[in-house]
N, C-alpha and C. Protein backbone atom coordinates (compact mmCIF):
# COMPACT_ATOMS: atom_id res chain seq x y z
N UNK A 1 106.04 110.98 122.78
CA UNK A 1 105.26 111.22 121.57
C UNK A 1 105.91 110.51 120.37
N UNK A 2 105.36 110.37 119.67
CA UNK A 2 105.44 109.26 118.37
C UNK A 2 106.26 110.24 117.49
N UNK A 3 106.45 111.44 116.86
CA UNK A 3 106.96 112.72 116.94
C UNK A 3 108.96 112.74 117.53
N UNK A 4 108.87 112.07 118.98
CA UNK A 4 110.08 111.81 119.89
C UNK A 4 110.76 110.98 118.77
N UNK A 5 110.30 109.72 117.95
CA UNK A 5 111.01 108.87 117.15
C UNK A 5 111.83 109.63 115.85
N UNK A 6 110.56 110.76 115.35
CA UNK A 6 111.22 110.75 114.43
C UNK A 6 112.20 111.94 114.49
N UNK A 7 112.33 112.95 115.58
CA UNK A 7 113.02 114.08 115.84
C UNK A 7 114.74 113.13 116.18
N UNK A 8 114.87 111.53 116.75
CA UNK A 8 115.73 110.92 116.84
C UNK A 8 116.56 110.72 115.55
N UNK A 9 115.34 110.00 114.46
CA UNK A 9 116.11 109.73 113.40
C UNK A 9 116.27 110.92 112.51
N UNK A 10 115.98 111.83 112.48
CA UNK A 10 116.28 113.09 111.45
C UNK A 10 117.98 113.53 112.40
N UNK A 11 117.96 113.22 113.67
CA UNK A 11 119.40 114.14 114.36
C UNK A 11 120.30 113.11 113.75
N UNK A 12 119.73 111.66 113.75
CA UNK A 12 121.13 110.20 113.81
C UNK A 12 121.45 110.86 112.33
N UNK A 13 120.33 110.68 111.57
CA UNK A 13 120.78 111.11 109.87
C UNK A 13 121.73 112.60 109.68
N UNK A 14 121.24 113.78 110.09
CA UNK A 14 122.08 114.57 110.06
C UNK A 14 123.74 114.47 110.76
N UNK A 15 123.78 113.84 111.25
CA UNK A 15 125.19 113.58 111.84
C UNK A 15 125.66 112.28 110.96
N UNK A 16 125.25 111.48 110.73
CA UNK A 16 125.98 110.90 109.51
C UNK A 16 126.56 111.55 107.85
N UNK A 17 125.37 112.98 107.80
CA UNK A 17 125.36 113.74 107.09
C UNK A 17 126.46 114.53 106.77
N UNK A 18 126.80 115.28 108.16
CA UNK A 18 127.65 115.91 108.32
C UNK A 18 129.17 115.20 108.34
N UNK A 19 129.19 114.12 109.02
CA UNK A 19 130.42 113.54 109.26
C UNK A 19 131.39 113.58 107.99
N UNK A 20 130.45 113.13 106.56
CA UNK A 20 131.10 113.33 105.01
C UNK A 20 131.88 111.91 104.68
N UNK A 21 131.70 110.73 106.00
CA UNK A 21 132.35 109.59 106.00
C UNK A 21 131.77 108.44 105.04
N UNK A 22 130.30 109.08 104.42
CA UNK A 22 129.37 107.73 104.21
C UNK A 22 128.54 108.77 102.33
N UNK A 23 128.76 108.10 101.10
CA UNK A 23 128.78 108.10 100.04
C UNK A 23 127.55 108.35 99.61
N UNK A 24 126.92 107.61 100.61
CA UNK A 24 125.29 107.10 100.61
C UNK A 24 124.38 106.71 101.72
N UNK A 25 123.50 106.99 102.22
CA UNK A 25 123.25 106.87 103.28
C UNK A 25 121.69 106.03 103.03
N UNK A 26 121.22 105.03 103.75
CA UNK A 26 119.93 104.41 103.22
C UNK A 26 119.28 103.65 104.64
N UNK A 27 118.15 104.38 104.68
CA UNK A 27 117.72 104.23 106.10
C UNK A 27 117.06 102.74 105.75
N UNK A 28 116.63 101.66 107.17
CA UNK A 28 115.85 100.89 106.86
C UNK A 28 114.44 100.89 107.87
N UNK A 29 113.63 100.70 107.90
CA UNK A 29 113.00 101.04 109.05
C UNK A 29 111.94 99.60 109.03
N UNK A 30 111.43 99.05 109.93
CA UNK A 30 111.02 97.65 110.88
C UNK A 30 109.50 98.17 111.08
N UNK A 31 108.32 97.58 110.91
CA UNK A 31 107.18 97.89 111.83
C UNK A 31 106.91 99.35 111.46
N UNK A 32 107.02 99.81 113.05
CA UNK A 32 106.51 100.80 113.03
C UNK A 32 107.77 101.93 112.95
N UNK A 33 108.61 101.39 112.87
CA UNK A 33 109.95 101.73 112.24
C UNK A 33 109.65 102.35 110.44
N UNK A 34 108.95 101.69 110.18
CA UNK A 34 108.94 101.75 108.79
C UNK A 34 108.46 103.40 108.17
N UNK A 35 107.69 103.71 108.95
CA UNK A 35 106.95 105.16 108.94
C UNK A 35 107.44 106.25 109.76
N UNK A 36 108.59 106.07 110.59
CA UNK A 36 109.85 106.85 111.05
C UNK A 36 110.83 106.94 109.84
N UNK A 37 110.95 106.19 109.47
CA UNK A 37 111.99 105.85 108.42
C UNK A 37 111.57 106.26 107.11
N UNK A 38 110.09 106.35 106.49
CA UNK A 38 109.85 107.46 105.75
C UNK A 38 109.55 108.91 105.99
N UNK A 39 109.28 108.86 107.19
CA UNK A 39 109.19 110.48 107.40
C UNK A 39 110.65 111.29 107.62
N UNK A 40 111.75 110.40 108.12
CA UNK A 40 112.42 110.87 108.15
C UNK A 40 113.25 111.08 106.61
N UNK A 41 112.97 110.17 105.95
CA UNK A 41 113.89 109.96 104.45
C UNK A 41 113.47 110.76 103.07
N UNK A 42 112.24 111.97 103.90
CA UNK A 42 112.41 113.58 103.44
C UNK A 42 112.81 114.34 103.88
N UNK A 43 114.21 114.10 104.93
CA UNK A 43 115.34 115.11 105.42
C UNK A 43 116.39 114.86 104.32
N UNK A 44 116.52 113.80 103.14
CA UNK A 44 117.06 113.55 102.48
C UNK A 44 118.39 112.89 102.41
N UNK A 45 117.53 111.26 102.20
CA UNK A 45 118.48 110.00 101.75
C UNK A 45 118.57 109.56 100.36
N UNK A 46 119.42 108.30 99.94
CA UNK A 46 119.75 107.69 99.06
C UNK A 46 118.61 106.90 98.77
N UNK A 47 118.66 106.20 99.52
CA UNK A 47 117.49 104.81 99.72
C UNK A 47 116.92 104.79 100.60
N UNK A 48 115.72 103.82 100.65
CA UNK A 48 114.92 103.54 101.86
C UNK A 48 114.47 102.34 101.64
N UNK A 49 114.52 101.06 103.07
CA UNK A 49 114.06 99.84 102.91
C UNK A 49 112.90 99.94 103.87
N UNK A 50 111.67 99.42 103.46
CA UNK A 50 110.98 99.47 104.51
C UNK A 50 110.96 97.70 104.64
N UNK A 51 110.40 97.01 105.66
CA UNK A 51 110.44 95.72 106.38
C UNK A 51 109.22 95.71 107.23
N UNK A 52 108.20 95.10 106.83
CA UNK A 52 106.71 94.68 107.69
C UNK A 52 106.13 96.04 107.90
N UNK A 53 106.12 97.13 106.99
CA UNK A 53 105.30 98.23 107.46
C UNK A 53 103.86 98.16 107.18
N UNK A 54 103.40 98.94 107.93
CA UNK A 54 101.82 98.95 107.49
C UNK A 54 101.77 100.51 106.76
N UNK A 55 100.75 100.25 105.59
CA UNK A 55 100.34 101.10 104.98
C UNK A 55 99.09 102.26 105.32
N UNK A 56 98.38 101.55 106.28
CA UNK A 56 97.53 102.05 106.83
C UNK A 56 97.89 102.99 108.45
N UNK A 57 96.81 104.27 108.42
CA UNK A 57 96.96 104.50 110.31
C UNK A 57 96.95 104.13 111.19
N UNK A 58 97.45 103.94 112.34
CA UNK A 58 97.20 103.41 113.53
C UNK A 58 96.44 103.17 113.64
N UNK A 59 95.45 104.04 113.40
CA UNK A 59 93.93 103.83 114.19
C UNK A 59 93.47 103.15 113.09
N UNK A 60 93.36 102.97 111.84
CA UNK A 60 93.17 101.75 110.68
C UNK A 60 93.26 100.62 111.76
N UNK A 61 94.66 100.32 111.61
CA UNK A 61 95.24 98.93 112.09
C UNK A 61 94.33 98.46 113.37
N UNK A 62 94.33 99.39 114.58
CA UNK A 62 93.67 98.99 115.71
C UNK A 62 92.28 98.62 115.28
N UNK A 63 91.78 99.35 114.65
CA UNK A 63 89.95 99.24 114.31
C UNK A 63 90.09 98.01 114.04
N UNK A 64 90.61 97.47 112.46
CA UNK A 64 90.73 96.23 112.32
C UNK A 64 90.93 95.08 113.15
N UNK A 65 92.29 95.37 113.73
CA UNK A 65 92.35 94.13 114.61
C UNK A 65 91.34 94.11 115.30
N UNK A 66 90.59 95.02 115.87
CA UNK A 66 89.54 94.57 117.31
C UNK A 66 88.39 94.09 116.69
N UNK A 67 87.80 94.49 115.15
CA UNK A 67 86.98 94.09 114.33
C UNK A 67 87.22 92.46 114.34
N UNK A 68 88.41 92.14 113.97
CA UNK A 68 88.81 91.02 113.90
C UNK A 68 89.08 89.90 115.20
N UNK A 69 89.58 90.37 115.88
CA UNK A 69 90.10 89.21 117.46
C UNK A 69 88.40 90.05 118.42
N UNK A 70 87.71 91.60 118.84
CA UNK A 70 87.25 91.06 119.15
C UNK A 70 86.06 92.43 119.32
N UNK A 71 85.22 91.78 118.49
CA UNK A 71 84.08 92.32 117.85
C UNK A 71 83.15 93.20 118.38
N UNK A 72 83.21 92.35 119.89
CA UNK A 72 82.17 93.43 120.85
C UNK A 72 82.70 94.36 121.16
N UNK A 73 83.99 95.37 120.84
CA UNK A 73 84.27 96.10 121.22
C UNK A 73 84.49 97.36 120.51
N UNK A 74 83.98 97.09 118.54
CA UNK A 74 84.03 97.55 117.77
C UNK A 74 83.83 99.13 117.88
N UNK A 75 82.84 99.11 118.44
CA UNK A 75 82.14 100.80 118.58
C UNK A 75 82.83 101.57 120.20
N UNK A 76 83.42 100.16 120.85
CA UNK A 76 83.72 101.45 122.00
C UNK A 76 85.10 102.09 121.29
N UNK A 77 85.90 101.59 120.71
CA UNK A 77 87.35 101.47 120.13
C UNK A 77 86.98 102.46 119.03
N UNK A 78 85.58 102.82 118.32
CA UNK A 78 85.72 103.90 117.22
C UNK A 78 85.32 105.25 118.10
N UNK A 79 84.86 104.77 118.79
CA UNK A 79 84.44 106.36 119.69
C UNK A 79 85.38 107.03 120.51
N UNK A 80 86.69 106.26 121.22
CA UNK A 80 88.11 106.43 121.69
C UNK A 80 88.78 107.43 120.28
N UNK A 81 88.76 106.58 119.18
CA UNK A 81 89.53 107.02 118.07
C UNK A 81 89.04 108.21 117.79
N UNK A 82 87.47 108.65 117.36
CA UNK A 82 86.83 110.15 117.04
C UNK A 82 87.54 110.75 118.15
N UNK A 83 87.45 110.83 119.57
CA UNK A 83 87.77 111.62 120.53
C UNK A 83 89.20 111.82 120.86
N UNK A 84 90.35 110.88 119.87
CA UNK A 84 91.57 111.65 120.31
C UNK A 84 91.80 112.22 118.66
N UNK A 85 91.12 111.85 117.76
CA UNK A 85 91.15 112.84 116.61
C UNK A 85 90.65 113.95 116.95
N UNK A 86 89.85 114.71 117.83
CA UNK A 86 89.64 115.64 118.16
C UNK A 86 90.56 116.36 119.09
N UNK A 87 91.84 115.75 119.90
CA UNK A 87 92.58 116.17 120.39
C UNK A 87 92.81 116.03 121.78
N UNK A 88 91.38 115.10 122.04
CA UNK A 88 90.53 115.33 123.77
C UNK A 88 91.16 113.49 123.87
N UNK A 89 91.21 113.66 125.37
CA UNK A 89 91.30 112.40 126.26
C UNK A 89 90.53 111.58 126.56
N UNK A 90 90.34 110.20 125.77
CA UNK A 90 89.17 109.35 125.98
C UNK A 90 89.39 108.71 127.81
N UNK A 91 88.22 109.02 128.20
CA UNK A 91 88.12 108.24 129.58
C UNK A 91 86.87 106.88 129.83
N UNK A 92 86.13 107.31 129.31
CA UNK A 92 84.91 106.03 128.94
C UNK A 92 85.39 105.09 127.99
N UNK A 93 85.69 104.20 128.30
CA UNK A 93 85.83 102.51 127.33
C UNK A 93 86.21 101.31 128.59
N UNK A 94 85.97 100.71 128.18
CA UNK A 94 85.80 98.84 128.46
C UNK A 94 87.28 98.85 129.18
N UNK A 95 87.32 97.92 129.73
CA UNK A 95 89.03 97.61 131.06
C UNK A 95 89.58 96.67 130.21
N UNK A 96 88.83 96.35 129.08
CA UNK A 96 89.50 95.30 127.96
C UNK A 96 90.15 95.92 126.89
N UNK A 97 90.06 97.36 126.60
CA UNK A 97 90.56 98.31 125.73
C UNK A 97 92.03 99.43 126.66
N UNK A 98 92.30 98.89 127.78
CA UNK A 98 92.69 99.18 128.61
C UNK A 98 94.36 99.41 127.87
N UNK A 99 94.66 98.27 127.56
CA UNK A 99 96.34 98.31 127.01
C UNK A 99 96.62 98.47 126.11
N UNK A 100 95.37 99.06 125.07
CA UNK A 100 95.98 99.96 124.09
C UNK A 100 94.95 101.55 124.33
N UNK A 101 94.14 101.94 125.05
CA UNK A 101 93.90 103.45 125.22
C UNK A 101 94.11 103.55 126.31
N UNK A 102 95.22 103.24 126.99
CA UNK A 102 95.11 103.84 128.82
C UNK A 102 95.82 105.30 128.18
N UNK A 103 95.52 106.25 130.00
CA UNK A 103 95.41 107.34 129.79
C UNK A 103 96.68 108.01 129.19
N UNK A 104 97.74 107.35 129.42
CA UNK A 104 99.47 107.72 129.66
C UNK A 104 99.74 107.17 128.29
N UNK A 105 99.15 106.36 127.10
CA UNK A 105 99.15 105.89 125.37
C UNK A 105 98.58 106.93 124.63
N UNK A 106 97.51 107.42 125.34
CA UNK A 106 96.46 108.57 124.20
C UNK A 106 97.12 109.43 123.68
N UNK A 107 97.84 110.36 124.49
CA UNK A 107 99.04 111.31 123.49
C UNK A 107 99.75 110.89 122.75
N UNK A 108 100.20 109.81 122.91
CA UNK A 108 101.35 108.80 121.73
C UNK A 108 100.14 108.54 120.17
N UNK A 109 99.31 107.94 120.94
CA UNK A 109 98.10 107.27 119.86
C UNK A 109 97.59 108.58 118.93
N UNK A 110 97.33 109.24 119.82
CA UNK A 110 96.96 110.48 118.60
C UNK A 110 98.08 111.35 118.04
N UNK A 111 99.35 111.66 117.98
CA UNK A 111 100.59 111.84 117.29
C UNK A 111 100.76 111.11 116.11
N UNK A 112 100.46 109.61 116.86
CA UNK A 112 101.09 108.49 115.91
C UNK A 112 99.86 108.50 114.82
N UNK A 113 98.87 108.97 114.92
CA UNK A 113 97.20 108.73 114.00
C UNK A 113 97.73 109.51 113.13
N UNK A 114 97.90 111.05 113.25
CA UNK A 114 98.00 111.85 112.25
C UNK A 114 98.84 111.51 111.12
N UNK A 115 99.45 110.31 111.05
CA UNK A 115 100.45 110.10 109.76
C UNK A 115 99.52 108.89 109.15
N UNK A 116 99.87 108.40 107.49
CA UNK A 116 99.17 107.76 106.98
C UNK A 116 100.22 107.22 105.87
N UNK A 117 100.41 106.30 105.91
CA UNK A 117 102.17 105.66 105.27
C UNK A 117 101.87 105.66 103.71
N UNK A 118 100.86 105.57 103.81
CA UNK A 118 100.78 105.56 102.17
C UNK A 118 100.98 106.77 101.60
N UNK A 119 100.45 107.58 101.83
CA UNK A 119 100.39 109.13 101.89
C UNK A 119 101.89 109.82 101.99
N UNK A 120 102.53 109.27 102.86
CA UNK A 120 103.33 109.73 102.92
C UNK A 120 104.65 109.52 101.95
N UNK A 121 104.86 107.74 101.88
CA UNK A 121 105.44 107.25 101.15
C UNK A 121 105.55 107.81 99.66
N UNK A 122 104.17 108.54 99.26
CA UNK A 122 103.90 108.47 98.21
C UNK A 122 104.62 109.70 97.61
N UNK A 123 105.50 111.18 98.91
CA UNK A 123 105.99 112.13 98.36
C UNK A 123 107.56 111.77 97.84
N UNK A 124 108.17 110.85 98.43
CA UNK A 124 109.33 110.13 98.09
C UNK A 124 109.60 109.90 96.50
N UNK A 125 110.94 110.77 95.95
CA UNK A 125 111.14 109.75 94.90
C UNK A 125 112.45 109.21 95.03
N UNK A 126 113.22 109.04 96.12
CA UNK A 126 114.27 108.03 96.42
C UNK A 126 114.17 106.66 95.69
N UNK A 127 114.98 105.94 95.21
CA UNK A 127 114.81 104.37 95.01
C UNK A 127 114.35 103.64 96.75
N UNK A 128 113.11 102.81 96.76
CA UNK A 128 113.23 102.35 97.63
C UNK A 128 112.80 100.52 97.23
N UNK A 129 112.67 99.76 98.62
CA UNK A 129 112.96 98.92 98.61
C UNK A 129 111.16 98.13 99.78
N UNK A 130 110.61 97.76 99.39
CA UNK A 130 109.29 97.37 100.19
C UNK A 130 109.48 95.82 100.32
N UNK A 131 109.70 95.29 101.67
CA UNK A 131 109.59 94.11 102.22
C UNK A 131 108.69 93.54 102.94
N UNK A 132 108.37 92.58 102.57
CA UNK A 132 107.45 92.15 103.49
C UNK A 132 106.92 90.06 103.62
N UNK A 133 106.80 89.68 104.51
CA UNK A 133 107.15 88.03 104.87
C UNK A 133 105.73 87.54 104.32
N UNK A 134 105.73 86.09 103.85
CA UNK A 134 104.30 85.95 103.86
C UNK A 134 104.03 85.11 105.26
N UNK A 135 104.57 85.02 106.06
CA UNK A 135 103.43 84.42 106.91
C UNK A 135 104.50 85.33 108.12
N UNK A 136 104.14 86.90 107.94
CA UNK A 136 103.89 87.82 109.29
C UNK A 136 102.43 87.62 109.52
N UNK A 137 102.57 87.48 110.83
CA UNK A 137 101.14 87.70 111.89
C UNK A 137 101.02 88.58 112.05
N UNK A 138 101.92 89.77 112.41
CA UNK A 138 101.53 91.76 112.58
C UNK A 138 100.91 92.32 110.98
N UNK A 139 101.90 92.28 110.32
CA UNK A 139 101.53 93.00 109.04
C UNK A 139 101.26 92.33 107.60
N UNK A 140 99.94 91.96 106.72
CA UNK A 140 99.97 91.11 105.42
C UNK A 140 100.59 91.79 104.46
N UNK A 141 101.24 90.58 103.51
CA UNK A 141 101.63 91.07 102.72
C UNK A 141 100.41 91.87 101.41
N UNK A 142 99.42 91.74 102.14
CA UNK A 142 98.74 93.18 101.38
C UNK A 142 99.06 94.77 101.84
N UNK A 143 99.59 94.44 102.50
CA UNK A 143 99.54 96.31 103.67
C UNK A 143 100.83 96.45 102.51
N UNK A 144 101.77 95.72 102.40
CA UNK A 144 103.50 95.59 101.57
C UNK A 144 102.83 96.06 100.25
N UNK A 145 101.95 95.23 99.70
CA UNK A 145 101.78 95.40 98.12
C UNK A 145 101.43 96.89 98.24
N UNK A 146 100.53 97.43 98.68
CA UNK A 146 99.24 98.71 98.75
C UNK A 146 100.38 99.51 99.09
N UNK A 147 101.65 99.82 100.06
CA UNK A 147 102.86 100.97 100.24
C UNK A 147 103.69 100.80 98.85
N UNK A 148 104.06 99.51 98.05
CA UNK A 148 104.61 99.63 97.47
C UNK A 148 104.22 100.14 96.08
N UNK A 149 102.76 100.52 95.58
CA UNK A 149 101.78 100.92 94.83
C UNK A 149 101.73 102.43 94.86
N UNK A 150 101.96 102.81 96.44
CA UNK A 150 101.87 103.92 96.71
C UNK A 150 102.97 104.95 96.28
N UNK A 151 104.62 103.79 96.58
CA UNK A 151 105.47 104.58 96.28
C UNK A 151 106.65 104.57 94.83
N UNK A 152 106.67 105.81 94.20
CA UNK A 152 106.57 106.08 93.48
C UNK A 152 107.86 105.43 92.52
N UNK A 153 108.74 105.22 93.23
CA UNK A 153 109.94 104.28 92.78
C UNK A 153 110.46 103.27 93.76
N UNK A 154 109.50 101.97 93.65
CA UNK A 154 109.72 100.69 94.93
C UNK A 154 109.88 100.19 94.49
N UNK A 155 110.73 98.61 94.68
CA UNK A 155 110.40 97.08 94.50
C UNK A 155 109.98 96.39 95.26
N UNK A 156 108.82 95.70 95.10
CA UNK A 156 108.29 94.89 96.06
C UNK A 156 108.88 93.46 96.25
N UNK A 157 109.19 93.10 97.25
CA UNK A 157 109.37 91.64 97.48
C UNK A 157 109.00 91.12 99.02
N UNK A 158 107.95 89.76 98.57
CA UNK A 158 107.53 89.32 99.16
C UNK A 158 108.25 87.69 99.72
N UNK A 159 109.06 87.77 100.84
CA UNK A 159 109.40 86.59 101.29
C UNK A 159 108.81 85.38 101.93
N UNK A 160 108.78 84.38 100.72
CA UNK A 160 108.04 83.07 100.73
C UNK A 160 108.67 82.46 102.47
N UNK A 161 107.51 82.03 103.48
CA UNK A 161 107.42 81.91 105.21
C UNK A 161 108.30 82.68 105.61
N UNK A 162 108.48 83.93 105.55
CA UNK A 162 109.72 84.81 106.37
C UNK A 162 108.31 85.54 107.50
N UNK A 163 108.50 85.77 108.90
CA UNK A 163 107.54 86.02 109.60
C UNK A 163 108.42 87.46 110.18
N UNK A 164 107.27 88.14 110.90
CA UNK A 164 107.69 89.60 111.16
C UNK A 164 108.92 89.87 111.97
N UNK A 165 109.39 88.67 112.59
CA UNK A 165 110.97 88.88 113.00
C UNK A 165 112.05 88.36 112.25
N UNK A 166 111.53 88.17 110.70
CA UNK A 166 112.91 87.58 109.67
C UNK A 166 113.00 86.22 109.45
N UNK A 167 112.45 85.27 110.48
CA UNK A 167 113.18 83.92 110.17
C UNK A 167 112.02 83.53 109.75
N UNK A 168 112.44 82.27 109.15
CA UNK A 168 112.01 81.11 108.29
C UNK A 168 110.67 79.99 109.07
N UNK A 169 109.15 79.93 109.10
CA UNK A 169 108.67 79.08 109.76
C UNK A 169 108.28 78.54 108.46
N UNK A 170 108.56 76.84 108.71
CA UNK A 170 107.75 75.83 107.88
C UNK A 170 106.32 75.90 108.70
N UNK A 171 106.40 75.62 109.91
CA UNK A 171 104.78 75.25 110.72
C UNK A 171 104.19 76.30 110.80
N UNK A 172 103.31 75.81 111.48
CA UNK A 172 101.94 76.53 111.85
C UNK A 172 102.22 78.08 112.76
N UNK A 173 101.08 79.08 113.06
CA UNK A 173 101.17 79.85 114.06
C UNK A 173 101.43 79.17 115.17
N UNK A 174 101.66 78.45 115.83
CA UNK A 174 101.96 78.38 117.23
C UNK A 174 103.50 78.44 116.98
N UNK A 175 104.18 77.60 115.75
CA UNK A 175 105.51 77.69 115.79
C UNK A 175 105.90 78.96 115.21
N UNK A 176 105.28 79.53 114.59
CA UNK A 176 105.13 81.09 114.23
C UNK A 176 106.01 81.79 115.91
N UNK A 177 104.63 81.98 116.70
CA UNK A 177 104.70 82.92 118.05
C UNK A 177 105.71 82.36 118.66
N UNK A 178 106.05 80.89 118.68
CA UNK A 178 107.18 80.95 120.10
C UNK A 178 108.57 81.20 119.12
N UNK A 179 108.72 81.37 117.69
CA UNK A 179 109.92 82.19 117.07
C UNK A 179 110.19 83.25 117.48
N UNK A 180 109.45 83.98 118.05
CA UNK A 180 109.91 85.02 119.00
C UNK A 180 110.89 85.00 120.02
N UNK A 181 110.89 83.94 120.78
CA UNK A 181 111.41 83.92 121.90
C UNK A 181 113.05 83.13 121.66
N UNK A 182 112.82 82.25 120.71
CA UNK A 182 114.01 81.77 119.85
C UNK A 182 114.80 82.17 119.26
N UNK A 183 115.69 82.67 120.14
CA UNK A 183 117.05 83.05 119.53
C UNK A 183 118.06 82.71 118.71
N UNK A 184 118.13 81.42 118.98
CA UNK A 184 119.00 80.84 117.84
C UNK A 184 118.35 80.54 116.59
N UNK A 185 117.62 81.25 116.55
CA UNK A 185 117.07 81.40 114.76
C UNK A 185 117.72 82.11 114.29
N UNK A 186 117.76 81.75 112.83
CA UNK A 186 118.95 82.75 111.85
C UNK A 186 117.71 83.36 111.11
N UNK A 187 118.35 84.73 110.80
CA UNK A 187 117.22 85.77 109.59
C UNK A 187 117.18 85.23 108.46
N UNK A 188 115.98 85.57 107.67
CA UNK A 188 116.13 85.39 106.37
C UNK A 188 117.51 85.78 105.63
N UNK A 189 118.47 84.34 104.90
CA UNK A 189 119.25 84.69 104.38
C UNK A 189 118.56 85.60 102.70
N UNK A 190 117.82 85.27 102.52
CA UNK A 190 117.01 86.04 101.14
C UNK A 190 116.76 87.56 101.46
N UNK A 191 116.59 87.88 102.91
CA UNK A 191 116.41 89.14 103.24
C UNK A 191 118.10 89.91 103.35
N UNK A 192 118.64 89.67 104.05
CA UNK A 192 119.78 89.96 104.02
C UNK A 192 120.74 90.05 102.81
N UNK A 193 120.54 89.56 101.85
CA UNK A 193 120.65 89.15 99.99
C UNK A 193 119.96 90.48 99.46
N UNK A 194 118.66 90.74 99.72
CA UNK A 194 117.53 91.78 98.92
C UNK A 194 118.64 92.56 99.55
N UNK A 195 118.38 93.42 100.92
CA UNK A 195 119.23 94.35 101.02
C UNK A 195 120.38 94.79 100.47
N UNK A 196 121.53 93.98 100.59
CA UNK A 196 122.56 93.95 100.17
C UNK A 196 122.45 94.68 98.80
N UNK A 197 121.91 93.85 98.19
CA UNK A 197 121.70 94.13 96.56
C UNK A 197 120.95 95.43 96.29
N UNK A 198 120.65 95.84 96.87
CA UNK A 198 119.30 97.10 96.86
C UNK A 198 120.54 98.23 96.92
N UNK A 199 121.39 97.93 98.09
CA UNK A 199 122.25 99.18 98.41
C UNK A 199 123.34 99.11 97.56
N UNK A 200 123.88 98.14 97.18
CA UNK A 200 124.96 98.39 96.17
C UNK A 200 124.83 98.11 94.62
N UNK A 201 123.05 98.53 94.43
CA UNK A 201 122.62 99.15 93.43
C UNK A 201 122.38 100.45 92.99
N UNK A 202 122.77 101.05 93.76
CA UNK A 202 122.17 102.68 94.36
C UNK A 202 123.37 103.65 93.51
C-alpha cells in the first residue's frame, strides 16, 4: 500500500529524531517521493525539497496521460477510477489498461488516490524548496509552479534542460529517454547548488 511508504519515512525520521545527532533535519522527496515526503514532513521537519512532484492525484495524472498518449481508452480508465474510489475492485477494462489497473495495483492505486499534493502541501509552514526541470517528460514544470502556489512558504526553481533524472539534455526526447540508461551522466550541478543553499539557509 502506498500508506507502506509513508509509515517507512515517518519511522527513518523519528529515529533521526531521536538519535539528537542532527540540528536539522530536511527531507527531500523525488516523483512520487515528493508526496511521501510531504506527508511525512507533518511528523515535523526543518525543511522540505520537493524534485519533479506532481501536484495533482494519481488518478489526475493517469486520466491525463491516457487522454493524452491514448484517447480510446478515456472512459474505460474513468470508470476503473469511480470504482476504486468507491473502494471496489475494477475487473472490466481493456488488456491495454492492463499495467496500470491489474488486479494486484488496485489497492496501491486507490491508497495512493486519496492524497492530493496540493492540498496537502498547502498545511505545511516549514521553509520549503519546489524543484522542478524544464524538459522532464514525467512531470511539467506547471505541476512545480501550481505545488509551489500551493505552498505556503516555497521557492520555486525551475531548471533550464534538467530532465526528471537530474541531468542536463541539449537534444531532443529520444536523447531525453536513453538518459536514463546513461550512467555516466553527471546531475544537475545547479541542482545540487539549490539544495545546498536551501539547507544551509535554514
Amino acid at each position: 500500500m502506498f500508506d507502506d511508504f509513508l509509515s517507512d519515512a515517518v519511522s527513518a525520521l523519528k529515529f533521526f529524531k531521536k538519535s539528537g545527532s542532527f540540528d536539522d533535519i530536511v527531507l527531500i522527496g523525488h516523483g512520487q517521493g515528493s508526496l511521501v515526503g510531504i506527508l511525512a514532513s507533518k511528523s515535523g521537519v526543518d525543511g522540505f525539497v520537493s524534485i519533479a512532484g506532481s501536484g495533482k492525484s494519481i488518478d489526475q495524472v493517469i486520466l491525463e496521460q491516457v487522454e493524452k498518449t491514448a484517447p480510446m481508452f478515456t472512459e474505460d480508465t474513468k470508470k476503473v477510477l469511480e470504482t476504486l474510489k468507491k473502494g471496489e475492485i475494477a475487473y472490466d477494462y481493456p488488456e491495454a489498461l492492463e499495467s496500470i489497473f491489474s488486479e494486484d495495483l488496485q489497492p496501491f492505486m486507490a491508497n495512493w488516490m486519496k492524497y492530493i499534493p496540493e492540498k496537502e502541501i498547502a498545511e505545511l509552514q516549514i521553509p520549503m524548496l519546489i524543484i522542478n526541470g524544464t524538459k522532464d517528460l514525467q512531470v511539467s514544470t506547471e505541476e512545480a509552479t501550481n505545488l509551489s502556489s500551493a505552498a505556503k512558504n516555497s521557492e520555486l526553481l525551475l531548471i533550464d534542460k534538467m530532465n526528471h533524472i537530474f541531468v542536463i539534455i541539449e537534444g531532443d526526447d529520444l536523447e531525453n529517454s536513453k538518459s536514463y540508461n546513461e550512467s555516466y551522466r553527471k546531475i544537475s550541478e545547479e541542482l545540487s547548488q539549490a539544495i545546498i543553499t536551501f539547507v544551509q539557509g535554514l
